[in-house]
C-alpha atoms as a PDB file:
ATOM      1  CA  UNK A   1       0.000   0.000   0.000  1.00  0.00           C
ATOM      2  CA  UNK A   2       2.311   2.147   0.515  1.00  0.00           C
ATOM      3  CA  UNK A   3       4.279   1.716  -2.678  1.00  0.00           C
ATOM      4  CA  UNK A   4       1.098   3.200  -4.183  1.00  0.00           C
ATOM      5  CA  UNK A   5       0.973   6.304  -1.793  1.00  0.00           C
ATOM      6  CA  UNK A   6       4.668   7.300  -3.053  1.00  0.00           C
ATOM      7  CA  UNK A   7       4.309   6.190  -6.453  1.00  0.00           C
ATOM      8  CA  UNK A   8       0.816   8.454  -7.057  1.00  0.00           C
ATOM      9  CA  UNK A   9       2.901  11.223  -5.143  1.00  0.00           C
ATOM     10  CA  UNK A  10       5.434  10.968  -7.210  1.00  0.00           C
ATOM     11  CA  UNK A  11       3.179  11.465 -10.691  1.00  0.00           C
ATOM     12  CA  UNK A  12       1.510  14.183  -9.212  1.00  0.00           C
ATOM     13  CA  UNK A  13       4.674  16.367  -8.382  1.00  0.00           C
ATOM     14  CA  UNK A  14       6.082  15.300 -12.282  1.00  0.00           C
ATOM     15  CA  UNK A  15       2.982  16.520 -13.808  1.00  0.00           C
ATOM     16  CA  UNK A  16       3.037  19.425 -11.235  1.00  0.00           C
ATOM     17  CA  UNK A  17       6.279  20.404 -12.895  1.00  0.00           C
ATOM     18  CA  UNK A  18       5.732  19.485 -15.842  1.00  0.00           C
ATOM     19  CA  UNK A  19       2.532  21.697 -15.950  1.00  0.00           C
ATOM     20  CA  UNK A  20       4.777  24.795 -14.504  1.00  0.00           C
ATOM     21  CA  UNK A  21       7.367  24.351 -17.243  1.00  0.00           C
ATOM     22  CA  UNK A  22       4.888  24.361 -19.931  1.00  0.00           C
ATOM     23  CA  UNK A  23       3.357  27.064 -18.583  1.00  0.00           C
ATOM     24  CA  UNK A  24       6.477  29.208 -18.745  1.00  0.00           C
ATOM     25  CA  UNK A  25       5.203  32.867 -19.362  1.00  0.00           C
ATOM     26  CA  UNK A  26       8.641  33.393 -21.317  1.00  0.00           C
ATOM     27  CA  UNK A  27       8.382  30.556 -23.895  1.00  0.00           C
ATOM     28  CA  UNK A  28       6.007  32.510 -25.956  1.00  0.00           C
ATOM     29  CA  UNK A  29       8.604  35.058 -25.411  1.00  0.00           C
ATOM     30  CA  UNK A  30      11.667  33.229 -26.791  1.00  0.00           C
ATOM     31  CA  UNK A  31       9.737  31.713 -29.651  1.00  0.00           C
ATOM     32  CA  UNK A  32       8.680  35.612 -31.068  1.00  0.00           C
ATOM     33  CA  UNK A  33      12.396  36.868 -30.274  1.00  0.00           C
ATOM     34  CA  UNK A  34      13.794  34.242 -32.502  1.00  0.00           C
ATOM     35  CA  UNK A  35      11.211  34.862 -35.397  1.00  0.00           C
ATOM     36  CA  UNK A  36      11.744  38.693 -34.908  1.00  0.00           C
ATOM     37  CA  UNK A  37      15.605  38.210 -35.286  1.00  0.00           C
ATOM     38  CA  UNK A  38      14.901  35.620 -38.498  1.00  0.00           C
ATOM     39  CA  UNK A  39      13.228  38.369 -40.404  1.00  0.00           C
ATOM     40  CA  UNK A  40      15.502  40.891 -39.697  1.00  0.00           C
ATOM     41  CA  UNK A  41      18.004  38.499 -41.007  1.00  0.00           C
ATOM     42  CA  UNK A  42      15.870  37.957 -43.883  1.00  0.00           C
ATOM     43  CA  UNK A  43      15.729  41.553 -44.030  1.00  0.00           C
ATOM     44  CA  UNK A  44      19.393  41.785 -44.229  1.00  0.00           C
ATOM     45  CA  UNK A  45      20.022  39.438 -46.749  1.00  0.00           C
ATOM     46  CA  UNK A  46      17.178  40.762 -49.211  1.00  0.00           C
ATOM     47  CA  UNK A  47      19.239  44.373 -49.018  1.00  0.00           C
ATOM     48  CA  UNK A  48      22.181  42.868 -49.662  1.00  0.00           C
ATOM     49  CA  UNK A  49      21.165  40.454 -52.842  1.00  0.00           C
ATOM     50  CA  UNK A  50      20.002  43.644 -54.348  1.00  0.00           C
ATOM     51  CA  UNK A  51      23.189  45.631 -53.690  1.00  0.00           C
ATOM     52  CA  UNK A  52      24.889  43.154 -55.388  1.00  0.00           C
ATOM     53  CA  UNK A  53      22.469  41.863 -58.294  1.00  0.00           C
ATOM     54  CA  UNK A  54      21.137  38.925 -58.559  1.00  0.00           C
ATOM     55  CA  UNK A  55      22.700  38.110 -62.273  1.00  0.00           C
ATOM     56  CA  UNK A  56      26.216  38.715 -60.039  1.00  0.00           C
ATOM     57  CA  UNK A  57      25.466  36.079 -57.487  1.00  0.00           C
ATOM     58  CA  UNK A  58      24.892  33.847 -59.980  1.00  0.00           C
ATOM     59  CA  UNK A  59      27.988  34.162 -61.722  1.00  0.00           C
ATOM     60  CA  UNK A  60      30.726  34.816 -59.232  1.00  0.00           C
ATOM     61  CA  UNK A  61      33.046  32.624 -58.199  1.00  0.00           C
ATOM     62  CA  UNK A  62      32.285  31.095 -54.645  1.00  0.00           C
ATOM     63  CA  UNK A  63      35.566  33.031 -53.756  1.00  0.00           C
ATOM     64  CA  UNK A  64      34.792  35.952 -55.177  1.00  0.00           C
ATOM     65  CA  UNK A  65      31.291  36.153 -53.320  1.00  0.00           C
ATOM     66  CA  UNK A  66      32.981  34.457 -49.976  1.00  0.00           C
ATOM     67  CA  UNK A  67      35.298  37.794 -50.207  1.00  0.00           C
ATOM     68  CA  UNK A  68      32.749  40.201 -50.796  1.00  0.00           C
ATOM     69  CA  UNK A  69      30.217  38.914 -48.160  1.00  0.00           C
ATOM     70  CA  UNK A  70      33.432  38.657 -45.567  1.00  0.00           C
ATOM     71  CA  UNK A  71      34.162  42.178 -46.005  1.00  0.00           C
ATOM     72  CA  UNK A  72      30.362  43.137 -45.949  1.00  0.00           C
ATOM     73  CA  UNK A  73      30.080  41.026 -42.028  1.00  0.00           C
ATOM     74  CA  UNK A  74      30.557  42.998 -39.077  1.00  0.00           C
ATOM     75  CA  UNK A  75      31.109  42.096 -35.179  1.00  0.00           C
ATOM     76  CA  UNK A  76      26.985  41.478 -34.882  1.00  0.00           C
ATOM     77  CA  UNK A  77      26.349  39.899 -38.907  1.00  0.00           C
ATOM     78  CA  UNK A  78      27.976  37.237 -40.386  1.00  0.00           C
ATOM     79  CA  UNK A  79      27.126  36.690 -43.892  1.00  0.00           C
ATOM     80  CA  UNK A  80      28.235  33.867 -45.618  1.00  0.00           C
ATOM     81  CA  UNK A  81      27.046  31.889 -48.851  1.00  0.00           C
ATOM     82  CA  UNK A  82      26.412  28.160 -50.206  1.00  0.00           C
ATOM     83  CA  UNK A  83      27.240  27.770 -53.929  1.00  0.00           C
ATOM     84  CA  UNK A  84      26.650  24.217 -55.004  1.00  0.00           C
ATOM     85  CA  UNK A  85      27.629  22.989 -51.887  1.00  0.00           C
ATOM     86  CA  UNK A  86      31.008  25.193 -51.007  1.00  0.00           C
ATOM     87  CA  UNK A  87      30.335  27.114 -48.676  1.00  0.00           C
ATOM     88  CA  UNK A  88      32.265  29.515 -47.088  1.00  0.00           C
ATOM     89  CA  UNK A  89      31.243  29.514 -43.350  1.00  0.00           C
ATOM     90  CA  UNK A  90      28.796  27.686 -41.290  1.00  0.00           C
ATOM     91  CA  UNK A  91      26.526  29.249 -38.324  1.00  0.00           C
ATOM     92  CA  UNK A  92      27.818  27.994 -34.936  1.00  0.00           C
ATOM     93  CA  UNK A  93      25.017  25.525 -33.565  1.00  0.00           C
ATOM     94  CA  UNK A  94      22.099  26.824 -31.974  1.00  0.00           C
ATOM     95  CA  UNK A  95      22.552  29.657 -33.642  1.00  0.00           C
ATOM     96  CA  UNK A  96      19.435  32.057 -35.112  1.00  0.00           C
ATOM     97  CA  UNK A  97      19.921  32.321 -38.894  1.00  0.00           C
ATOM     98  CA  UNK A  98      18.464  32.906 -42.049  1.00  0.00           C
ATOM     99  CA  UNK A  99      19.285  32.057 -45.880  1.00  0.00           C
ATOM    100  CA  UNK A 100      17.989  33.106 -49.126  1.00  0.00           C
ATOM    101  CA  UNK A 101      18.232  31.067 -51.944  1.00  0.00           C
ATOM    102  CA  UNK A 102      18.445  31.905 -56.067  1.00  0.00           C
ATOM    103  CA  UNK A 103      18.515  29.184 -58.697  1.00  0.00           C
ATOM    104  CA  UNK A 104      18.693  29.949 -62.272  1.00  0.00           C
ATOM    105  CA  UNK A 105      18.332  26.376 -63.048  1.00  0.00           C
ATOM    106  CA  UNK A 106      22.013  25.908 -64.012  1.00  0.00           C
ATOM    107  CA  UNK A 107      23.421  27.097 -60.466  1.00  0.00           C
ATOM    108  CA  UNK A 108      22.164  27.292 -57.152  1.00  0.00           C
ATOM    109  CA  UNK A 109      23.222  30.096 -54.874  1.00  0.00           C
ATOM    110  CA  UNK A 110      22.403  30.426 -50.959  1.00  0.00           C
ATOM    111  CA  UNK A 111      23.299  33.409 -49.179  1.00  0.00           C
ATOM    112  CA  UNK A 112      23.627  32.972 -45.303  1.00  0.00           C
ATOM    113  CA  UNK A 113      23.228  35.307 -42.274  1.00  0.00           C
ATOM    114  CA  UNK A 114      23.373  35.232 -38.294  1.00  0.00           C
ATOM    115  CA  UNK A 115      24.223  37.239 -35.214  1.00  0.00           C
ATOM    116  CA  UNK A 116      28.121  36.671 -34.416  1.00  0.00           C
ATOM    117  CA  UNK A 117      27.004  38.014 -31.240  1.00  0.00           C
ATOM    118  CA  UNK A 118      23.574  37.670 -29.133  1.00  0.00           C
ATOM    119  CA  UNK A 119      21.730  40.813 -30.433  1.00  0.00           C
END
């Protein structure tokens, strides 16, 4: 009997916890900081395919647009860029990022972009 007692006390206080962890009044939070910082990202990487043309990402070199994307990162943005699988950097893990992709059916190009640094 009393194996019972402790083991219905002991699902009540796991689903007691359980319950306050789901209930976490900053999860929400987290979840809309994280899509906030992924569009601005976006944002980012949208400004910078125009500044440098789409019919030029398609046809640089992958060291050419490595360079140019190196020197347009700062200590907050790294920007970075996939061309048919060379890429030239990788987000660290757990990292908030974003990518934009442009295929003109011959070549596939995927520009990259996350915070260096918590933002």
């Amino acid at each position: 009997m009393r194996f019972i007692d402790l083991s219905v006390a002991g699902v009540i206080s796991i689903t007691a916890v359980a319950l306050l962890l789901a209930w976490n009044s900053q999860a929400p939070d987290v979840a809309a900081r994280r899509n906030l910082d992924q569009a601005r990202l976006r944002d980012l990487l949208t400004a910078v395919s125009e500044r440098i043309g789409v019919a030029q990402l398609l046809h640089d070199t992958p060291f050419e647009l490595c360079s140019y994307l190196d020197r347009l990162s700062n200590s907050t943005v790294t920007l970075s860029a996939d061309v048919e699988g060379q890429s030239c950097d990788a987000p660290p893990a757990g990292a908030v990022f974003a990518e934009l992709t442009f295929d003109d059916g011959s070549r596939v190009v995927t520009l990259e972009s996350w915070y260096s640094v918590g933002p």
